[in-house]
C-alpha atoms as a PDB file:
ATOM      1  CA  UNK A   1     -34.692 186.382 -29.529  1.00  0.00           C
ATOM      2  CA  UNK A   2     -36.367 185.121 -32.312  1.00  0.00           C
ATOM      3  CA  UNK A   3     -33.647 181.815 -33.075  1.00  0.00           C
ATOM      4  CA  UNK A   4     -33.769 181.194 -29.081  1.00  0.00           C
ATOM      5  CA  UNK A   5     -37.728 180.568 -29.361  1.00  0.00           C
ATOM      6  CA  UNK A   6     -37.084 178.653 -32.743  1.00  0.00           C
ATOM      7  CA  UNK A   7     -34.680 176.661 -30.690  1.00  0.00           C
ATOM      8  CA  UNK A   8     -37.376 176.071 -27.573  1.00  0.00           C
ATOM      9  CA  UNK A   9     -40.234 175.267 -30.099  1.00  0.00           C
ATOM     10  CA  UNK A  10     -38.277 172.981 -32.503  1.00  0.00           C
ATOM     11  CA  UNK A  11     -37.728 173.578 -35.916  1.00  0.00           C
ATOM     12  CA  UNK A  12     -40.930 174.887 -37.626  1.00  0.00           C
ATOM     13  CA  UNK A  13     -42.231 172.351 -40.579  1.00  0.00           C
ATOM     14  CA  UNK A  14     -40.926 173.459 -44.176  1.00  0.00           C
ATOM     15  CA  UNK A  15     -43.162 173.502 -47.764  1.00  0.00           C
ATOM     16  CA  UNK A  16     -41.887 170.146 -48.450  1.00  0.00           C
ATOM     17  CA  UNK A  17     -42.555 168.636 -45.252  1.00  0.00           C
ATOM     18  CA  UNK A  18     -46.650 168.866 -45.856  1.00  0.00           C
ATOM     19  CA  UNK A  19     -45.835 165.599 -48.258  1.00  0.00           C
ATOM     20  CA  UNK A  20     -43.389 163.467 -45.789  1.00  0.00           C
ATOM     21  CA  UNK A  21     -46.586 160.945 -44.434  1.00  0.00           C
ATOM     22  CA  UNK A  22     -47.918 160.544 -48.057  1.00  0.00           C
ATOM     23  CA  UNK A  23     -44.267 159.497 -49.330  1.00  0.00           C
ATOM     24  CA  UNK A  24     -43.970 157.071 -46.748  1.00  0.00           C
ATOM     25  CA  UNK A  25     -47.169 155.253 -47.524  1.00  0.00           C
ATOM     26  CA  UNK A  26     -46.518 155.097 -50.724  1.00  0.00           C
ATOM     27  CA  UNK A  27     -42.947 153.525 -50.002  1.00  0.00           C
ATOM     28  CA  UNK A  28     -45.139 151.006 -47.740  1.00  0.00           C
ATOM     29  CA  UNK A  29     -47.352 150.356 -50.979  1.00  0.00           C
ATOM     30  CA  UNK A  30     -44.450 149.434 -52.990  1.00  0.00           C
ATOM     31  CA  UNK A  31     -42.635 147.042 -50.512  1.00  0.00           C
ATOM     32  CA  UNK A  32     -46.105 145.251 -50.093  1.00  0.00           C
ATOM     33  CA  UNK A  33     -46.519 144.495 -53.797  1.00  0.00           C
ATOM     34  CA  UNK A  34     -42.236 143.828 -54.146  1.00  0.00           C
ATOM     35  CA  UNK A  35     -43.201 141.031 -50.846  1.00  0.00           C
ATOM     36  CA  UNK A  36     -46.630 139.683 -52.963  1.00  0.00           C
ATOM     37  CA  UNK A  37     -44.493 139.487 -56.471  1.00  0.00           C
ATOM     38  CA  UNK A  38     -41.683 137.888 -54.550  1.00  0.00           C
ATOM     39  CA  UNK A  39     -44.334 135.297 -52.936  1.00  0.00           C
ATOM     40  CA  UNK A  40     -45.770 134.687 -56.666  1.00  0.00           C
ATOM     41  CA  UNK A  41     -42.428 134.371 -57.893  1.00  0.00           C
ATOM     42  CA  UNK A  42     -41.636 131.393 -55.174  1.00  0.00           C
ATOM     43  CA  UNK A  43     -44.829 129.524 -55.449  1.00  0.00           C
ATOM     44  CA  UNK A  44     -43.806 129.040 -59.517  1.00  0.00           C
ATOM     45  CA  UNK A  45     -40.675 127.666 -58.427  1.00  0.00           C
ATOM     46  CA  UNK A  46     -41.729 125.720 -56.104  1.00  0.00           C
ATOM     47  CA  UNK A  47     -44.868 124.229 -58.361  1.00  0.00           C
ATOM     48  CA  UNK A  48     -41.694 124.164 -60.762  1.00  0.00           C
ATOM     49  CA  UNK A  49     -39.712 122.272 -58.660  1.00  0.00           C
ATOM     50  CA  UNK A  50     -42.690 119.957 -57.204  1.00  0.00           C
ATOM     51  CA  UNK A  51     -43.124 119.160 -61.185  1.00  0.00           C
ATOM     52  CA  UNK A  52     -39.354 118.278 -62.081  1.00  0.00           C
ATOM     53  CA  UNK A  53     -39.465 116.202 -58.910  1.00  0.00           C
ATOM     54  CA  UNK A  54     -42.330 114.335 -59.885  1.00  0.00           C
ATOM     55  CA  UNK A  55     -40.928 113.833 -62.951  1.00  0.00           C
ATOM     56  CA  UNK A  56     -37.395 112.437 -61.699  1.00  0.00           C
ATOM     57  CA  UNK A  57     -39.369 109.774 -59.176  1.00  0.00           C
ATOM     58  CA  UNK A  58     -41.424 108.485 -61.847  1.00  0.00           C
ATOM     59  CA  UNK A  59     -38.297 108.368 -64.513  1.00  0.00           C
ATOM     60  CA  UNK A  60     -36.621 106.474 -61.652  1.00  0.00           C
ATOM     61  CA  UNK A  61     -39.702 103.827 -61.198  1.00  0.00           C
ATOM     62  CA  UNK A  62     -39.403 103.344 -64.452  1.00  0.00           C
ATOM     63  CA  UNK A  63     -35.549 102.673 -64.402  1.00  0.00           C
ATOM     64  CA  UNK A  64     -35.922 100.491 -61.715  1.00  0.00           C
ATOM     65  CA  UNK A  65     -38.511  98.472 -63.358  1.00  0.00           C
ATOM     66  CA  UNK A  66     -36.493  98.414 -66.877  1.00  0.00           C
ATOM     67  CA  UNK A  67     -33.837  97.348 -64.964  1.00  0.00           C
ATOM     68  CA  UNK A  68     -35.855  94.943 -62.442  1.00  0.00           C
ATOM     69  CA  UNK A  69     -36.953  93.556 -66.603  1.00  0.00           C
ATOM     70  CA  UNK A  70     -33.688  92.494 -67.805  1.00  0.00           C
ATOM     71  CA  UNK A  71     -32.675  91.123 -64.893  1.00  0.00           C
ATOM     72  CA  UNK A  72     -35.169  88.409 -65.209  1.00  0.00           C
ATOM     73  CA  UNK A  73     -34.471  88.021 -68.989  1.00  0.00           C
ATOM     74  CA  UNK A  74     -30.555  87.677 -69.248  1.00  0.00           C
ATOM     75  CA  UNK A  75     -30.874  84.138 -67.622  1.00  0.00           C
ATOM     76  CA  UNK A  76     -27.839  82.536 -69.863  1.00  0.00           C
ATOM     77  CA  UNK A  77     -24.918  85.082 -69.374  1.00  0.00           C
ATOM     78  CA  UNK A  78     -22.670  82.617 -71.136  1.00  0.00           C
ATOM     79  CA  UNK A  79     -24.443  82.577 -74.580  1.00  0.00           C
ATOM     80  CA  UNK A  80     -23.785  85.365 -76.481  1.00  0.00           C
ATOM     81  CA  UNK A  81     -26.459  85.007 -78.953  1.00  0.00           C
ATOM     82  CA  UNK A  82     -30.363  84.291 -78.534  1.00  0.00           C
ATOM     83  CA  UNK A  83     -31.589  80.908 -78.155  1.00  0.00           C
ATOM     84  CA  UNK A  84     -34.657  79.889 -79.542  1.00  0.00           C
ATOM     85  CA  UNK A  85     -37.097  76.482 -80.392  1.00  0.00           C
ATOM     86  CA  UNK A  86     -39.846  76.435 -83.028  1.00  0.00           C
ATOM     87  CA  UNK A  87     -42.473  73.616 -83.363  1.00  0.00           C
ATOM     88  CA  UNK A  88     -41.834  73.201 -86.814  1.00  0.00           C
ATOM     89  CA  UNK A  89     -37.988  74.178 -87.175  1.00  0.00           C
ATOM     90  CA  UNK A  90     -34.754  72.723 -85.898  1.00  0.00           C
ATOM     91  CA  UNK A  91     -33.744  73.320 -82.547  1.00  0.00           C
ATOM     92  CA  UNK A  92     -31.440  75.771 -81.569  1.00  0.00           C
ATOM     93  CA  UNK A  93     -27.754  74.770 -81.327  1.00  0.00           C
ATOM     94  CA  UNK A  94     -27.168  77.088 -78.133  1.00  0.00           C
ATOM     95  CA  UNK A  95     -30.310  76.017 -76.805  1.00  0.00           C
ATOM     96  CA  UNK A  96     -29.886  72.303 -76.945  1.00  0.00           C
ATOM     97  CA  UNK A  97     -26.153  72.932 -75.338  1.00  0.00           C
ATOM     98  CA  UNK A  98     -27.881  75.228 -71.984  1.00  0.00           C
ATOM     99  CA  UNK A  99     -30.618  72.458 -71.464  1.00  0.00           C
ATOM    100  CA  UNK A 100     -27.827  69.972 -71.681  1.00  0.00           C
ATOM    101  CA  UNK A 101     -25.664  71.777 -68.827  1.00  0.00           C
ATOM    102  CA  UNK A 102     -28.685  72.341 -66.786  1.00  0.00           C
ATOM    103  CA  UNK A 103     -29.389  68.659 -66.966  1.00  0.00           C
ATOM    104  CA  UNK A 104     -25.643  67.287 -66.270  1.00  0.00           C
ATOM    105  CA  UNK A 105     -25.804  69.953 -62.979  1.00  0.00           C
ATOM    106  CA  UNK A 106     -28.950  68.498 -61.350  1.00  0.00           C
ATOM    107  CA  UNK A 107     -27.812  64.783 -62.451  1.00  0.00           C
ATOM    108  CA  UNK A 108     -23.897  65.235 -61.084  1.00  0.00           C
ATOM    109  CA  UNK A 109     -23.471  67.714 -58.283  1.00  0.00           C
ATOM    110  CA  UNK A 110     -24.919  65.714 -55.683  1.00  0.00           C
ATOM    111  CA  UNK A 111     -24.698  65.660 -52.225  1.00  0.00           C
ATOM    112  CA  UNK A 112     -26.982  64.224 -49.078  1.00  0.00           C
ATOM    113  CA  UNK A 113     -28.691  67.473 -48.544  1.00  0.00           C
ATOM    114  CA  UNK A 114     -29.897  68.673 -52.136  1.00  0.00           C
ATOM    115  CA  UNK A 115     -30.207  65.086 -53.444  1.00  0.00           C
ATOM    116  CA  UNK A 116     -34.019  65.291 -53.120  1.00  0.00           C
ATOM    117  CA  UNK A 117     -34.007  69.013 -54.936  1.00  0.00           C
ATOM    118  CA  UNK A 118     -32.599  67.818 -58.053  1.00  0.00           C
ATOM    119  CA  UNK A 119     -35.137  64.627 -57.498  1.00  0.00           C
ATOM    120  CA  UNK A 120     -37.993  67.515 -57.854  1.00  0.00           C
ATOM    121  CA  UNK A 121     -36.698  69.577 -60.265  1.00  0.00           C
ATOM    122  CA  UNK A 122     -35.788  66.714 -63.106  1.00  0.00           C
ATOM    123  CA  UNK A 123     -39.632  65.462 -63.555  1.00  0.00           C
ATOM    124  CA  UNK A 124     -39.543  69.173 -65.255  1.00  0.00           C
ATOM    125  CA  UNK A 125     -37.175  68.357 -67.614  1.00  0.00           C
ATOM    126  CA  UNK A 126     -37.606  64.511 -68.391  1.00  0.00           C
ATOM    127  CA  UNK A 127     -39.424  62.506 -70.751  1.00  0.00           C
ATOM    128  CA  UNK A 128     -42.532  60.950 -68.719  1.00  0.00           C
ATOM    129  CA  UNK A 129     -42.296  57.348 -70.249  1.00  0.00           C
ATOM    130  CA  UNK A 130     -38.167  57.212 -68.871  1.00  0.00           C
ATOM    131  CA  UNK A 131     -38.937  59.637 -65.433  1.00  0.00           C
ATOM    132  CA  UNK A 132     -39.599  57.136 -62.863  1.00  0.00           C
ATOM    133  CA  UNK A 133     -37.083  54.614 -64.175  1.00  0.00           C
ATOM    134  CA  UNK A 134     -34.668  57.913 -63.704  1.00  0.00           C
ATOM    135  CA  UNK A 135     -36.036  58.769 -60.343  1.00  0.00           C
ATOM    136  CA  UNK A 136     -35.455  55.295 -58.993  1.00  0.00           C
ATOM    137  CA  UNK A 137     -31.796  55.638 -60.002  1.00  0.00           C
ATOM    138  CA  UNK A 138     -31.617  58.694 -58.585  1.00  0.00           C
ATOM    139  CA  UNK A 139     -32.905  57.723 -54.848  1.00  0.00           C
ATOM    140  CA  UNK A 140     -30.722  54.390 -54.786  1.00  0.00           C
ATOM    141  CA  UNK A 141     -27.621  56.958 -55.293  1.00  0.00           C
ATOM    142  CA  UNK A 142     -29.130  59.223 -52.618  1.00  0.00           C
ATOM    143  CA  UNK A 143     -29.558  56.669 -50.232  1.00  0.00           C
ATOM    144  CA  UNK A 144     -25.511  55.812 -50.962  1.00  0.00           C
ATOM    145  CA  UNK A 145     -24.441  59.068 -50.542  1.00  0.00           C
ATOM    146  CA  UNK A 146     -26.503  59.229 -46.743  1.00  0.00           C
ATOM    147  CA  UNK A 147     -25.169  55.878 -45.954  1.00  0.00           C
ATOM    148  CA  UNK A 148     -21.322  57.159 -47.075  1.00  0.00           C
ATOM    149  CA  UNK A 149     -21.651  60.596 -46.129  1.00  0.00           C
ATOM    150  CA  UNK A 150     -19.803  61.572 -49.352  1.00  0.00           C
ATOM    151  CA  UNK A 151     -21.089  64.211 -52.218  1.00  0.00           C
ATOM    152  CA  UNK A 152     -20.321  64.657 -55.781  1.00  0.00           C
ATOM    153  CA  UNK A 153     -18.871  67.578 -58.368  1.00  0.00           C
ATOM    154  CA  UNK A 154     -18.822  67.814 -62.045  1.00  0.00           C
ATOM    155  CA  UNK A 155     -16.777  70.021 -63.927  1.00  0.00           C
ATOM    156  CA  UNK A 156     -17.657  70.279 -67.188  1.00  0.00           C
ATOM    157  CA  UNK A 157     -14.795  71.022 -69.987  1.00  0.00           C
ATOM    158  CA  UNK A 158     -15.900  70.990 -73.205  1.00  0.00           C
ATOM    159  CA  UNK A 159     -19.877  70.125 -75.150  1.00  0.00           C
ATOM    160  CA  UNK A 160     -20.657  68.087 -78.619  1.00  0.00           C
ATOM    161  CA  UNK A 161     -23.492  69.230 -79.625  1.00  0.00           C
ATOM    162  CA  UNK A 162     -25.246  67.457 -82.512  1.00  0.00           C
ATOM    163  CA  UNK A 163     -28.808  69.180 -82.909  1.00  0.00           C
ATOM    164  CA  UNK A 164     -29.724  67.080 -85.803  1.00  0.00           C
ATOM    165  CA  UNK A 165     -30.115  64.166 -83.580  1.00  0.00           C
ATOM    166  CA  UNK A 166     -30.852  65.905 -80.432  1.00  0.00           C
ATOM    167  CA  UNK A 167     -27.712  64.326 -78.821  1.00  0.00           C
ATOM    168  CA  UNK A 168     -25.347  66.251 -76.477  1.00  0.00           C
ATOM    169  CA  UNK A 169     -21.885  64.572 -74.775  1.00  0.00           C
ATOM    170  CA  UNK A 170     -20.642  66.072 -71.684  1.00  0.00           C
ATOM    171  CA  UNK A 171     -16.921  65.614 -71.176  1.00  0.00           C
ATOM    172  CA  UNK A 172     -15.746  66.625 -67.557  1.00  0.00           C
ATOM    173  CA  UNK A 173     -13.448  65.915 -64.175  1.00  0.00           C
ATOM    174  CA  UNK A 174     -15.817  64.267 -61.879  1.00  0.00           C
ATOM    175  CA  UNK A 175     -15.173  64.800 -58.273  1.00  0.00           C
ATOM    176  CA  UNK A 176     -16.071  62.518 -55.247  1.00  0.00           C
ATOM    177  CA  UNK A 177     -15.457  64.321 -51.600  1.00  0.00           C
ATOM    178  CA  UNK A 178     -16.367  63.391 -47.941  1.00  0.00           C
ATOM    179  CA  UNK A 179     -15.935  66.360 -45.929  1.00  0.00           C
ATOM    180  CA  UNK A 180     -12.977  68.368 -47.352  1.00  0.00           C
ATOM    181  CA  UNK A 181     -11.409  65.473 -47.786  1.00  0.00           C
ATOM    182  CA  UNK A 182     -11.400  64.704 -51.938  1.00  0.00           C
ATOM    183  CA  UNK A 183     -12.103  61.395 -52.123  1.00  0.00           C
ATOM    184  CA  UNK A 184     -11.781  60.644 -56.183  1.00  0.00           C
ATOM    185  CA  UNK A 185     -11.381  62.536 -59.028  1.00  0.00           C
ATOM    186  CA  UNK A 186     -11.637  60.968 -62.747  1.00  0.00           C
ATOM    187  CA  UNK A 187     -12.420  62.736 -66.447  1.00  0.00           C
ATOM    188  CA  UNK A 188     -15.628  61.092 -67.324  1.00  0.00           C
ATOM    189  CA  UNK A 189     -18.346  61.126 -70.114  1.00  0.00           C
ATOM    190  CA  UNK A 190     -22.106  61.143 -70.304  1.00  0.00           C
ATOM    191  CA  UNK A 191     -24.229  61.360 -73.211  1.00  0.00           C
ATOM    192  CA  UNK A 192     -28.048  63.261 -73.030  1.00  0.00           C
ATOM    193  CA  UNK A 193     -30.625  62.286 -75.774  1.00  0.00           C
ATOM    194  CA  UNK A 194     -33.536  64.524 -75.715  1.00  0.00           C
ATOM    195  CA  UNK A 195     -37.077  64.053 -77.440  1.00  0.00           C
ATOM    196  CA  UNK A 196     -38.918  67.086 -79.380  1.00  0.00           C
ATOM    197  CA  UNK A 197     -42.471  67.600 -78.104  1.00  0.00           C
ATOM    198  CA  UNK A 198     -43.836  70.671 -80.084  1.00  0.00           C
ATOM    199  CA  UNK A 199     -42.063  73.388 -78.975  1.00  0.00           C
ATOM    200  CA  UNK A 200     -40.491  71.709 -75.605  1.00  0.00           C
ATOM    201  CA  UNK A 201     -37.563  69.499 -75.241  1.00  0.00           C
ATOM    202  CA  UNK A 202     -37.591  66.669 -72.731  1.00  0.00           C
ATOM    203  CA  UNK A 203     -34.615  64.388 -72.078  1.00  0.00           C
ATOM    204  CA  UNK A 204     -35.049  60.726 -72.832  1.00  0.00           C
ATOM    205  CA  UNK A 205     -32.103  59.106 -71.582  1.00  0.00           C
ATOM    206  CA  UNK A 206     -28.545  60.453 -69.486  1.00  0.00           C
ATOM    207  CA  UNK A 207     -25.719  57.791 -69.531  1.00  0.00           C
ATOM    208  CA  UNK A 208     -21.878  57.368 -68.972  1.00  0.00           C
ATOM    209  CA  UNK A 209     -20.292  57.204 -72.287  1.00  0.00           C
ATOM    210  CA  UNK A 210     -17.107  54.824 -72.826  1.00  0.00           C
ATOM    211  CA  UNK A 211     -14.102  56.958 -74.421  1.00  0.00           C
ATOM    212  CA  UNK A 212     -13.647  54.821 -77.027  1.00  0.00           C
ATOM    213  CA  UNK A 213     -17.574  55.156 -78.368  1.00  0.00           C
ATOM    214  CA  UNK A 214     -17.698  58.756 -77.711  1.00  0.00           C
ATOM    215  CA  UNK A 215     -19.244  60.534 -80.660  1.00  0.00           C
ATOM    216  CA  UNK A 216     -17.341  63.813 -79.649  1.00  0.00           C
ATOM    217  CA  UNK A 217     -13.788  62.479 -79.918  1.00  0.00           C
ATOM    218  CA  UNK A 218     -14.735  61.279 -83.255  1.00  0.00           C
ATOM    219  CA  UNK A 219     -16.793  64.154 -84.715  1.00  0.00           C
ATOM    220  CA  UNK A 220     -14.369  66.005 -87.568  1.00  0.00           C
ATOM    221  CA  UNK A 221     -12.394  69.076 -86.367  1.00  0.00           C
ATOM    222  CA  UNK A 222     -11.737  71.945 -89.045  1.00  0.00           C
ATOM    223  CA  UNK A 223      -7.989  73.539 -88.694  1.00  0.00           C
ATOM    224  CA  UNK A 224      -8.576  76.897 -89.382  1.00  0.00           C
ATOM    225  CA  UNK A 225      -4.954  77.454 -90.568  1.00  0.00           C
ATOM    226  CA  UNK A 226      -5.215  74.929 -93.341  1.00  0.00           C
ATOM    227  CA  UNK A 227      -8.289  77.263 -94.257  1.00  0.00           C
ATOM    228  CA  UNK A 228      -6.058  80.055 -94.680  1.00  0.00           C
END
C-alpha cells in the first residue's frame, strides 16, 4: 500500500535534495565569471594583436620608403665605387668617365623624334660661352635627319679618361639606320673637354677625333704579367 502511493505521489524529496537549487546557482555563478575571464582574456589578445599589427604596417612604411631611398640613389649601376667632385680637389676619375657617357648618349643616339630632347637637356650640361654654337650644330643635324628620315646609334667600347686635363675619348661603332634598314656602320672617335666651375663640370667642346691623333691609342698600357 504504502510503495503504490509512493509510486502515485512521486518520489518524496531526500536530505540532500533541500541543496539541489543553491548548487545550481552557484554552477551558473561560475560559468558567468569562466565567460567574463574568457572575454578579458580575448580583448588582451586582440589589443595584442591590434599592437603587433600596427607595428608590422609601420615597419613596412618604413621598408618601403628605405627602399623607395635607394632607389633614387643607385643612379650609376655600372660604377662600383662612389663618385665624387670637390671645389678644391681633383675630380673624380669615375665621375668624369659617367658625365662623359651621358654626354656622348644625348650627342649620338639621335633620331627625328628625340632630336629636340637631347637639344633641351645639353644646355644642362654645357659650357654657356660654347652652348649656342653647340645647339646650332645640333638643329642643322636635326633638320638632316627629318629631311632623310634616318636616325643614329652609338655603341660605346672602351673610355680614356685623363682627369688631370679634364679630357675624355670615346671610342665606339657608330650606327646610321632608316627604318630597320642599317644604313652605315663605322668605329669612330670623339673627344669631350670639360671646364671645372667650383664644384660642377660643364663640357666645353665634343669633337670627332682622327685615329691617328687619338690620345687613347697612345696613352701607355701596363702588362700586368711583366709585373709579375
Amino acid at each position: 500500500m504504502g510503495g503504490l502511493l509512493a509510486s502515485a505521489l512521486g518520489r518524496l524529496p531526500a536530505e540532500g535534495d533541500a541543496a539541489l537549487p543553491s548548487s545550481r546557482a552557484g554552477g551558473l555563478t561560475m560559468k558567468t565569471m569562466n565567460v567574463n575571464n574568457q572575454a578579458r582574456v580575448l580583448n588582451r589578445r586582440l589589443t595584442a594583436v591590434s599592437i603587433m599589427l600596427a607595428a608590422s604596417i609601420t615597419a613596412n612604411a618604413a621598408m618601403a620608403v628605405s627602399v623607395a631611398t635607394m632607389n633614387k640613389v643607385v643612379l650609376v649601376p655600372s660604377l662600383s665605387d662612389s663618385v665624387e667632385i670637390s671645389a678644391h680637389g681633383g675630380v673624380d676619375r669615375d665621375y668624369l668617365e659617367r658625365l662623359a657617357r651621358d654626354a656622348t648618349y644625348l650627342f649620338l643616339n639621335r633620331t627625328p623624334e628625340s632630336a629636340r630632347y637631347f637639344e633641351r637637356n645639353l644646355e644642362r650640361i654645357t659650357e654657356p660661352e660654347t652652348y649656342q654654337e653647340i645647339k646650332a650644330a645640333l638643329i642643322l643635324d636635326r633638320q638632316e635627319r627629318q629631311n632623310t628620315r634616318t636616325s643614329q646609334t652609338f655603341y660605346p667600347n672602351d673610355f680614356f679618361v685623363d682627369p688631370s686635363k679634364l679630357y675624355v675619348e670615346v671610342v665606339g661603332e657608330l650606327e646610321t639606320s632608316n627604318g630597320t634598314r642599317i644604313v652605315e656602320t663605322k668605329r669612330a672617335t670623339y673627344g669631350l673637354t670639360f671646364n671645372k666651375r667650383g664644384s660642377m663640370l660643364r663640357l666645353a667642346s665634343f669633337v670627332p677625333v682622327e685615329k691617328d691623333q687619338a690620345q687613347g691609342t697612345r696613352a701607355p698600357v701596363s702588362n700586368k704579367d711583366e709585373q709579375l
